[in-house]
PDB file of N, CA and C in Angstrom:
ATOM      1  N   UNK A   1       0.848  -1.175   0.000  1.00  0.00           N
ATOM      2  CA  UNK A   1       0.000   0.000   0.000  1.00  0.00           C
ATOM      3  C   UNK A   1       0.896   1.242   0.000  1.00  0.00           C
ATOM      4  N   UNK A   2       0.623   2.342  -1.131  1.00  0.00           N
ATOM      5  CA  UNK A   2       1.665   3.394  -0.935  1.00  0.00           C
ATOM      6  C   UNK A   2       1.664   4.439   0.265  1.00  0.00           C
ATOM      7  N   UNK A   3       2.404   4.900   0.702  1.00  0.00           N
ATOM      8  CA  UNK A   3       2.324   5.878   1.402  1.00  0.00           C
ATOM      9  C   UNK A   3       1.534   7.010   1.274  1.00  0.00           C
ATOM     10  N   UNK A   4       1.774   8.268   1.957  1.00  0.00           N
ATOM     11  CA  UNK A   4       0.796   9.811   1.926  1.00  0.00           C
ATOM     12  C   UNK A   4       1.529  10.203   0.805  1.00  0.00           C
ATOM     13  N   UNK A   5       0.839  10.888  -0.245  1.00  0.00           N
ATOM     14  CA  UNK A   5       1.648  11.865  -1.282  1.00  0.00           C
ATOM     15  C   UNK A   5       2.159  12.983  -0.428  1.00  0.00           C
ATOM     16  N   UNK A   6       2.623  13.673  -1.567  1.00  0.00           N
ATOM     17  CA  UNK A   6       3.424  14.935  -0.423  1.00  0.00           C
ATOM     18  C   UNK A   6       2.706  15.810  -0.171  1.00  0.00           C
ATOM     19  N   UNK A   7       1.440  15.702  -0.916  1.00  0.00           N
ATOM     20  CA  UNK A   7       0.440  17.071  -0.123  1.00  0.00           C
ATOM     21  C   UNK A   7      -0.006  16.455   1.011  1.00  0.00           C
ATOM     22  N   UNK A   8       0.097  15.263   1.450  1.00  0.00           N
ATOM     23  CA  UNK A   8      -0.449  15.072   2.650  1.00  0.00           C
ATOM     24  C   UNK A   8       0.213  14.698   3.585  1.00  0.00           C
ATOM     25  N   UNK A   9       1.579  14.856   3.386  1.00  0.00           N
ATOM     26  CA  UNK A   9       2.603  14.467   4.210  1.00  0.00           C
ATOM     27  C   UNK A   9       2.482  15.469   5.776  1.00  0.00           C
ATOM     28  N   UNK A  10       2.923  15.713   6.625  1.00  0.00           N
ATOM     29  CA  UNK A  10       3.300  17.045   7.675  1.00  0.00           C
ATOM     30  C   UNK A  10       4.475  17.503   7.707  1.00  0.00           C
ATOM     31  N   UNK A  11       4.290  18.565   8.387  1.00  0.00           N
ATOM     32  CA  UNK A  11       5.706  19.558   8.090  1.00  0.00           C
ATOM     33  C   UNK A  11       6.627  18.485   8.835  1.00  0.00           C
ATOM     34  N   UNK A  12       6.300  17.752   9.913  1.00  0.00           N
ATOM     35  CA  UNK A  12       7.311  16.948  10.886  1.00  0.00           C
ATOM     36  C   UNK A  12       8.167  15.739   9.757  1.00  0.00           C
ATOM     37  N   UNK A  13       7.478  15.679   8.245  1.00  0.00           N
ATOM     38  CA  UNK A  13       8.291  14.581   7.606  1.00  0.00           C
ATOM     39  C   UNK A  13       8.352  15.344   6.529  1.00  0.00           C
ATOM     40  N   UNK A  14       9.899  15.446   5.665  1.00  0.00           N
ATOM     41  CA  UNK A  14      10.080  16.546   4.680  1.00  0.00           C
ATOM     42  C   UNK A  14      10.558  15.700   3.776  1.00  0.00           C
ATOM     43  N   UNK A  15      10.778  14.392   3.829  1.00  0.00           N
ATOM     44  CA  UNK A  15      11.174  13.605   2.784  1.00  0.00           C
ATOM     45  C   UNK A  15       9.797  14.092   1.396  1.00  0.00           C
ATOM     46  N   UNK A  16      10.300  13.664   0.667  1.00  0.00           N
ATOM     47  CA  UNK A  16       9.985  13.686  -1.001  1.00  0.00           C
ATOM     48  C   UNK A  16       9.111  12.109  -1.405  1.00  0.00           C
ATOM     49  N   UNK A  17       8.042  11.947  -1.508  1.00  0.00           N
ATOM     50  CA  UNK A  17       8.157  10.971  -2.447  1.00  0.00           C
ATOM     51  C   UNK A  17       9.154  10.512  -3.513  1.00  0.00           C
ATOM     52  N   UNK A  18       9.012   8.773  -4.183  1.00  0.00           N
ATOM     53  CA  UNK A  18       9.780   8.561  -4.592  1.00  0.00           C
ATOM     54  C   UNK A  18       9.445   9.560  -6.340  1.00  0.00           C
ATOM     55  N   UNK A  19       8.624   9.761  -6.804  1.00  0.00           N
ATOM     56  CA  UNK A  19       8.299  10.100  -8.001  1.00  0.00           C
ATOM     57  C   UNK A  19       8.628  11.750  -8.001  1.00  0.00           C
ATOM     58  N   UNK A  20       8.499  12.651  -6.873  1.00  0.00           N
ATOM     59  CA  UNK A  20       8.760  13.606  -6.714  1.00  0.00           C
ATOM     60  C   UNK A  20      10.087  13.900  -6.969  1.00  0.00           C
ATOM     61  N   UNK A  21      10.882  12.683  -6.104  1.00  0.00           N
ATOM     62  CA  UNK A  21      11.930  13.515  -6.058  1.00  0.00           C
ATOM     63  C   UNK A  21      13.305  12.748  -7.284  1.00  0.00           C
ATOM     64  N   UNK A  22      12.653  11.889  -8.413  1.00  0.00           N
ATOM     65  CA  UNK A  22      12.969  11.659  -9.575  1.00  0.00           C
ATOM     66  C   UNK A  22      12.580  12.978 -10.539  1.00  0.00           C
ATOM     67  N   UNK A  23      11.449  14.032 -10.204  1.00  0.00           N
ATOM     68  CA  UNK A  23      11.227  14.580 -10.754  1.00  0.00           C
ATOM     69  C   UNK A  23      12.073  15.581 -10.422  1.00  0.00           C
ATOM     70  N   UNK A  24      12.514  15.999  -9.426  1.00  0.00           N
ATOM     71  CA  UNK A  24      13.476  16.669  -9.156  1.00  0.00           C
ATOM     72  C   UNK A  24      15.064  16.597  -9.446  1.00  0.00           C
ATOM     73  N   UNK A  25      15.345  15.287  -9.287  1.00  0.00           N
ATOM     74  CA  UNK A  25      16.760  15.140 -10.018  1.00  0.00           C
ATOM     75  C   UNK A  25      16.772  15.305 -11.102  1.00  0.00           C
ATOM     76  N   UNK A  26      15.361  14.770 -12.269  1.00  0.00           N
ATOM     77  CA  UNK A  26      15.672  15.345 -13.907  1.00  0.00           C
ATOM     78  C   UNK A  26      15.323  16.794 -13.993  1.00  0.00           C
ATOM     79  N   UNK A  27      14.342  17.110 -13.589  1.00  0.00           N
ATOM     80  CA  UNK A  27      14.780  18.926 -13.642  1.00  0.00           C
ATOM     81  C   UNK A  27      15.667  19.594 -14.646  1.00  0.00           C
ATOM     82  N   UNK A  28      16.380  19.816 -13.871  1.00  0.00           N
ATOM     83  CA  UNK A  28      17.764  20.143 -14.812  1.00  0.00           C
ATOM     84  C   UNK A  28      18.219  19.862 -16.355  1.00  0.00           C
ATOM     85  N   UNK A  29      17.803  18.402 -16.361  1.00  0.00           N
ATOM     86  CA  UNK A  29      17.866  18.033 -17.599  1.00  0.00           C
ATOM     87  C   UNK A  29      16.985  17.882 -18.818  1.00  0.00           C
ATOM     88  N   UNK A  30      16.032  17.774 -17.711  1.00  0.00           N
ATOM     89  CA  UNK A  30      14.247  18.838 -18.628  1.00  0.00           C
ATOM     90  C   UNK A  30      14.380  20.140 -19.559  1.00  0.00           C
ATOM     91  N   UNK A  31      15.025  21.030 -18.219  1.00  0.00           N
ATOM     92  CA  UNK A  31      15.310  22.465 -18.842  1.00  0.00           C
ATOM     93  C   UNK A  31      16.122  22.514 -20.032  1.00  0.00           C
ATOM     94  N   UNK A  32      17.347  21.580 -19.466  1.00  0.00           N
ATOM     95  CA  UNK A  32      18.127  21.985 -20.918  1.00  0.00           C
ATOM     96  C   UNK A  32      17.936  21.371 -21.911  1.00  0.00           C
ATOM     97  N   UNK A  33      17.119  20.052 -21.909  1.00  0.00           N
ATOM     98  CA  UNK A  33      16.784  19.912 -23.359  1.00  0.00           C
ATOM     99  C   UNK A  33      15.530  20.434 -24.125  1.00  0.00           C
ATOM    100  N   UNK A  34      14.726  20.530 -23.427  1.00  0.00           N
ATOM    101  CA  UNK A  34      13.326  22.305 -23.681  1.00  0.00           C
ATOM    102  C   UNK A  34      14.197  23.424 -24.435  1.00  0.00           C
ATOM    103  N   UNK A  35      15.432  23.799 -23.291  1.00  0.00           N
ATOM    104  CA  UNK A  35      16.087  25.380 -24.455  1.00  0.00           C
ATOM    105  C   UNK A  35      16.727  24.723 -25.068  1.00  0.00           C
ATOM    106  N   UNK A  36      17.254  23.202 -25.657  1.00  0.00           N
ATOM    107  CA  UNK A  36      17.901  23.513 -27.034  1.00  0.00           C
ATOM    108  C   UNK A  36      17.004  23.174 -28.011  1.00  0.00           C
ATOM    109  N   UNK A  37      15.622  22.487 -27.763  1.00  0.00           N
ATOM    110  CA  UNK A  37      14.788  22.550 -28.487  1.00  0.00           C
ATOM    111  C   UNK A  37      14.253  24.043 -29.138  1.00  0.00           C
ATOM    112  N   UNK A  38      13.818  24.462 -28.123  1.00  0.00           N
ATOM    113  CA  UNK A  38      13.676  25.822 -28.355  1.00  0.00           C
ATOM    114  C   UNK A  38      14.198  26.923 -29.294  1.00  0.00           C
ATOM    115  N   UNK A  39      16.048  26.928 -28.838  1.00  0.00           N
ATOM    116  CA  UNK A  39      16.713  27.681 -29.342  1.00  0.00           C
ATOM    117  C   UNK A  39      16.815  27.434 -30.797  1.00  0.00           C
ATOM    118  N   UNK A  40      16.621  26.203 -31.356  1.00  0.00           N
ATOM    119  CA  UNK A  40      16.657  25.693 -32.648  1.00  0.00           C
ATOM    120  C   UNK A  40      15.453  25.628 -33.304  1.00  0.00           C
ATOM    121  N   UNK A  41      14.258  25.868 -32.624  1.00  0.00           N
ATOM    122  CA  UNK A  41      12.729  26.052 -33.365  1.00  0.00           C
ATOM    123  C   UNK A  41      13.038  27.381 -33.735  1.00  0.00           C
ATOM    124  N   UNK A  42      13.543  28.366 -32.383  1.00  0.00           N
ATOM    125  CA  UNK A  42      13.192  29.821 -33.147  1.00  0.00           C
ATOM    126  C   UNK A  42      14.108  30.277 -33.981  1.00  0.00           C
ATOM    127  N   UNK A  43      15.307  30.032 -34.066  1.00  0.00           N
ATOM    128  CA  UNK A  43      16.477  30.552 -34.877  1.00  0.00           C
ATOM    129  C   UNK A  43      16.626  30.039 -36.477  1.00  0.00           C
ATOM    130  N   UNK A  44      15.542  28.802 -36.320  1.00  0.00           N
ATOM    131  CA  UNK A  44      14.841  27.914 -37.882  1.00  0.00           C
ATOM    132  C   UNK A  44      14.092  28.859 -38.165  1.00  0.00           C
ATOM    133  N   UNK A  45      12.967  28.829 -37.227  1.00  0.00           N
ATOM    134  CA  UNK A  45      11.868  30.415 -37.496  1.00  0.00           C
ATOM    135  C   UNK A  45      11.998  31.400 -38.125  1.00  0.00           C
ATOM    136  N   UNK A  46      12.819  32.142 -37.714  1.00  0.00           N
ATOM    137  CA  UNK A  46      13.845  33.726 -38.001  1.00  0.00           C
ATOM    138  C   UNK A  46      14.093  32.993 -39.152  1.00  0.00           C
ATOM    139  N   UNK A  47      14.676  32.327 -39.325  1.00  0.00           N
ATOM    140  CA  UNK A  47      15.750  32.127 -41.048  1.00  0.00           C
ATOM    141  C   UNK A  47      14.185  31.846 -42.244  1.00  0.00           C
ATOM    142  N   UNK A  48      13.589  31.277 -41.651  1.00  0.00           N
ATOM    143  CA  UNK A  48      12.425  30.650 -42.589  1.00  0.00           C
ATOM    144  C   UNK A  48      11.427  32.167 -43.142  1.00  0.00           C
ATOM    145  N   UNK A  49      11.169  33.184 -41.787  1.00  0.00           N
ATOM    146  CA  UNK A  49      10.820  34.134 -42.542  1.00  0.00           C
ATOM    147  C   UNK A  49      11.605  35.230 -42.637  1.00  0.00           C
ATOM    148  N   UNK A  50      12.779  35.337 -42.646  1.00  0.00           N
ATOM    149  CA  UNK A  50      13.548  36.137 -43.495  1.00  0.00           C
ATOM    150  C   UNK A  50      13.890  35.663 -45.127  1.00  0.00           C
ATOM    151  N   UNK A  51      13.797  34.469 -44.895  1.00  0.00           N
ATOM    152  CA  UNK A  51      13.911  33.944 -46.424  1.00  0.00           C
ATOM    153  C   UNK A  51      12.752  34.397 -46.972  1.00  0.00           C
ATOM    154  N   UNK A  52      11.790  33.935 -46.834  1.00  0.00           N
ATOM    155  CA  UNK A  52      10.560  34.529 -47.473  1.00  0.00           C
ATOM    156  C   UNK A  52      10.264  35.691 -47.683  1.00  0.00           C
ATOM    157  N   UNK A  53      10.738  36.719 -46.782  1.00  0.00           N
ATOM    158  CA  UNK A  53      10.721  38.065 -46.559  1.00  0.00           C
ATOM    159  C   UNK A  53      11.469  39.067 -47.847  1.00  0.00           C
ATOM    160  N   UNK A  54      12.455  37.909 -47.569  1.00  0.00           N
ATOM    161  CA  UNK A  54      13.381  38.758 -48.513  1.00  0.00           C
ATOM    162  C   UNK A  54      13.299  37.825 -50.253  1.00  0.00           C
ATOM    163  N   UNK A  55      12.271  36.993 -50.395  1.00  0.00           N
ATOM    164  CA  UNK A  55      12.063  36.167 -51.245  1.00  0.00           C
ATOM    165  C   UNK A  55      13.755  35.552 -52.015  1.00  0.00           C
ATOM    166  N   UNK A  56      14.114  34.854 -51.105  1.00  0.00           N
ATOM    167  CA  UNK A  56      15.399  33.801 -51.886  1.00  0.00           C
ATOM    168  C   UNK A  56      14.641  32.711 -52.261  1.00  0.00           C
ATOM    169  N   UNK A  57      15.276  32.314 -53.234  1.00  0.00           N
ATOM    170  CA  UNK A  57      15.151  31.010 -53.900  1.00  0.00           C
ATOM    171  C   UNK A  57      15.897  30.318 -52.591  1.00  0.00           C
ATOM    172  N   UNK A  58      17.213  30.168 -52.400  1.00  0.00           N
ATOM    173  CA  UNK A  58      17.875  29.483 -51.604  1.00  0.00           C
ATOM    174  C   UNK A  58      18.189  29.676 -50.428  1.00  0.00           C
ATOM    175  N   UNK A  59      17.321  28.942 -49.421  1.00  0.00           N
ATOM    176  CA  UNK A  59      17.094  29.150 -47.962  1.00  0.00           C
ATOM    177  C   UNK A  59      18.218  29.349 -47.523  1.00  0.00           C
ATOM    178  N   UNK A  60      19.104  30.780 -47.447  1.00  0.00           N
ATOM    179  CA  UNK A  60      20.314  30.442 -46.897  1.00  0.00           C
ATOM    180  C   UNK A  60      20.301  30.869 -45.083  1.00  0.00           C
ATOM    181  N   UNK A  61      19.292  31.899 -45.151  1.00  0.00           N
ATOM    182  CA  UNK A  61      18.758  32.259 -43.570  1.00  0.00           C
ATOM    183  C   UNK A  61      18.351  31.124 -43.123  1.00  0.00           C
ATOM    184  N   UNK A  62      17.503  29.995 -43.638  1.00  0.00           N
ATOM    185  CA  UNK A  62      16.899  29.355 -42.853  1.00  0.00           C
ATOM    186  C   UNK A  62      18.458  28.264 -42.303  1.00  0.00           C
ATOM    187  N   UNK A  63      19.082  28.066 -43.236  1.00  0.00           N
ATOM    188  CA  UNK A  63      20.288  26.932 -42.642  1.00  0.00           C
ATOM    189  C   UNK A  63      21.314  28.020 -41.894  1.00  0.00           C
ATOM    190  N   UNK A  64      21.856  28.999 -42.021  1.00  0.00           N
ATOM    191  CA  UNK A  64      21.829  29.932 -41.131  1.00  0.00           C
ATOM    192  C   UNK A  64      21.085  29.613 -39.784  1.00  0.00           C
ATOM    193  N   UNK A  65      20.046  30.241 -39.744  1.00  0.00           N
ATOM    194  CA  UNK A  65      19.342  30.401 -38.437  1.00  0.00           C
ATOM    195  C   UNK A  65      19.616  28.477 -37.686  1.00  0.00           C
ATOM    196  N   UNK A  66      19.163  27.779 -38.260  1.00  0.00           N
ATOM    197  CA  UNK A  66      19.305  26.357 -37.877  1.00  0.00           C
ATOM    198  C   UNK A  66      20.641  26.164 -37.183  1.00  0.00           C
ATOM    199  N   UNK A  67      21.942  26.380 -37.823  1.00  0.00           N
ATOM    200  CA  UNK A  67      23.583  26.260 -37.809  1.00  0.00           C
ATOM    201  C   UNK A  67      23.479  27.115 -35.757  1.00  0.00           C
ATOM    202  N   UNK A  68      23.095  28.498 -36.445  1.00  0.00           N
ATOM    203  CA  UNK A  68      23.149  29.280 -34.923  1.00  0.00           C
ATOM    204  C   UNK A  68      22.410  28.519 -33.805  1.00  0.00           C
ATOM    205  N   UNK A  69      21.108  28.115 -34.026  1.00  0.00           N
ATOM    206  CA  UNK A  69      20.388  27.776 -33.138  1.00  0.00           C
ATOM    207  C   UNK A  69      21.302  26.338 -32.627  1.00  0.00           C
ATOM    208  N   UNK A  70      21.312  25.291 -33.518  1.00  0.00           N
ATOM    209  CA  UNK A  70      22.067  24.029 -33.224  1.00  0.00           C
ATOM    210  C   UNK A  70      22.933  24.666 -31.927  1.00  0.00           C
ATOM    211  N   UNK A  71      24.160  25.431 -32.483  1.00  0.00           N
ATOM    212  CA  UNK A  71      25.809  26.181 -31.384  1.00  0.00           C
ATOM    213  C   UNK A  71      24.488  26.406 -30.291  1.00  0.00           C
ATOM    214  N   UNK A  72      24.303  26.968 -30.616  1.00  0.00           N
ATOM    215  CA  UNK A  72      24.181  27.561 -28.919  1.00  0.00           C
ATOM    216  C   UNK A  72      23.364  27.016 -28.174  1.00  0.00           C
ATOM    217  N   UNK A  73      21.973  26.502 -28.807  1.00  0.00           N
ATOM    218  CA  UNK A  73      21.459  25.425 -28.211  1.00  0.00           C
ATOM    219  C   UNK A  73      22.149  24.290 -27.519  1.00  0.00           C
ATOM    220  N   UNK A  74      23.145  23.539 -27.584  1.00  0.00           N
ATOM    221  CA  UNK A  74      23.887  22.721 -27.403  1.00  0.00           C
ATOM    222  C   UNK A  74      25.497  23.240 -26.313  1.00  0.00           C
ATOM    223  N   UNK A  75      25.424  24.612 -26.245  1.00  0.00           N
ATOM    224  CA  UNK A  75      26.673  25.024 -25.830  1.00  0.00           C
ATOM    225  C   UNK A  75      25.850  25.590 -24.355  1.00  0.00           C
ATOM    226  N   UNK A  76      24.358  25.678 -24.684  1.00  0.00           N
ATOM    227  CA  UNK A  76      23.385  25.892 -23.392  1.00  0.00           C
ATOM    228  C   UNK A  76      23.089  24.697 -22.600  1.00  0.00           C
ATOM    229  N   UNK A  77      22.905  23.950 -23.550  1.00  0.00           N
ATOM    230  CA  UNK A  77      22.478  22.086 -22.809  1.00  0.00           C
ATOM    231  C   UNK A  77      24.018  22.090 -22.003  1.00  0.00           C
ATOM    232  N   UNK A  78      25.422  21.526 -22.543  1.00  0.00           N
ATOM    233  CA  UNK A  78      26.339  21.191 -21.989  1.00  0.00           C
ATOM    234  C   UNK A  78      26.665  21.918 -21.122  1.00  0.00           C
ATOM    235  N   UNK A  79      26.540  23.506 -21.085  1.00  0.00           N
ATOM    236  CA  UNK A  79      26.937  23.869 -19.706  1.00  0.00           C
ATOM    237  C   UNK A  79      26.035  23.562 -18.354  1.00  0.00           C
ATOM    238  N   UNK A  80      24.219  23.669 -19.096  1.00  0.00           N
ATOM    239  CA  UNK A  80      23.476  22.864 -17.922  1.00  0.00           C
ATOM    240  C   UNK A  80      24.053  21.644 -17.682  1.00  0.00           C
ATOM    241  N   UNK A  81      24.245  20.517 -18.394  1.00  0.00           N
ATOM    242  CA  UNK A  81      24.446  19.197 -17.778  1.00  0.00           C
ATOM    243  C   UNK A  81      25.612  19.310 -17.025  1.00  0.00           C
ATOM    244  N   UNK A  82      27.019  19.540 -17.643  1.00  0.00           N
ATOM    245  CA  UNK A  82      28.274  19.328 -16.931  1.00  0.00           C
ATOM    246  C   UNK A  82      28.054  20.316 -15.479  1.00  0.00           C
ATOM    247  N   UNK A  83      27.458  21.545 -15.601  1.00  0.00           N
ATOM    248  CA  UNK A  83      27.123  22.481 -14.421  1.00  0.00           C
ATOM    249  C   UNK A  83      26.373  21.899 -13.791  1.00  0.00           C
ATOM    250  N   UNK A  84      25.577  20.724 -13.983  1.00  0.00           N
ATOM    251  CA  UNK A  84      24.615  19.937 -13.062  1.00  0.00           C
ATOM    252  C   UNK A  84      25.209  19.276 -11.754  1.00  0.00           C
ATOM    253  N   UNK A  85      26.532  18.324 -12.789  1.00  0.00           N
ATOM    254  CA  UNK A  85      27.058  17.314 -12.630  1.00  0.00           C
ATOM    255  C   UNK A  85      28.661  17.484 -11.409  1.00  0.00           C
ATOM    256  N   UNK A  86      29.076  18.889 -11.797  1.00  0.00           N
ATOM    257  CA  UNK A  86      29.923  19.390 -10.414  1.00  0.00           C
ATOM    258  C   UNK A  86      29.537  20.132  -9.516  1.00  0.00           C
ATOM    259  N   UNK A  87      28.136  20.143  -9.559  1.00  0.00           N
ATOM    260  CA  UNK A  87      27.526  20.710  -8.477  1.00  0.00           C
ATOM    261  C   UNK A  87      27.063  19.527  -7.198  1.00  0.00           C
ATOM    262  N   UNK A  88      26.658  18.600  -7.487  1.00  0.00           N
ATOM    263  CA  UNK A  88      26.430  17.280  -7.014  1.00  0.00           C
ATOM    264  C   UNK A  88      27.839  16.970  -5.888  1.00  0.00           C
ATOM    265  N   UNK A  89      27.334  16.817  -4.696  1.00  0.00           N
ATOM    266  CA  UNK A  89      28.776  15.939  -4.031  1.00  0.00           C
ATOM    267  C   UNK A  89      28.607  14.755  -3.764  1.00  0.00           C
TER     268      UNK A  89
END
C-alpha cells in the first residue's frame, strides 16, 4: 500500500516521495533539453521568414538560423548538464 503523497505528508516529515523527487533530479535536464529545443525552433523560425521576406530562392537564412540555433542550443544544454554534474557531491 503506498504511502501519503506529499500534499499530505506534515511539516514533521520533509522527505519527497519517490516520483517527486525523480522529478526533481531530472529537472535540470528537462530544462536543458526544452532550451535547445527551443533555441533551434526559433532561430529555424527567423531564417524561414527572413527567407521569405526577402524572397530567396535558396534558404540560406533558414540553414543559417538552424547552424546558430544548433551552437548555442547545445553550448546551453552542456553547460546545464556538466554544471549539473559538479555541483552534485
Amino acid at each position: 500500500m503506498p504511502g501519503p503523497g506529499d500534499r499530505e505528508r506534515g511539516p514533521e516529515d520533509e522527505r519527497l516521495s519517490g516520483l517527486a523527487e525523480g522529478y526533481r533530479k531530472a529537472a535540470p535536464y528537462l530544462g536543458a533539453s526544452t532550451s535547445l529545443v527551443v533555441a533551434v525552433g526559433a532561430f529555424t523560425g527567423l531564417g524561414i521568414w527572413l527567407d521569405r521576406w526577402l524572397g530567396n530562392r535558396v534558404p540560406w537564412f533558414t540553414m543559417l538560423g538552424a547552424i546558430i540555433g544548433m551552437t548555442g542550443g547545445f553550448i546551453s544544454f552542456f553547460k546545464t548538464v556538466l554544471g549539473t554534474r559538479k555541483k552534485r557531491p
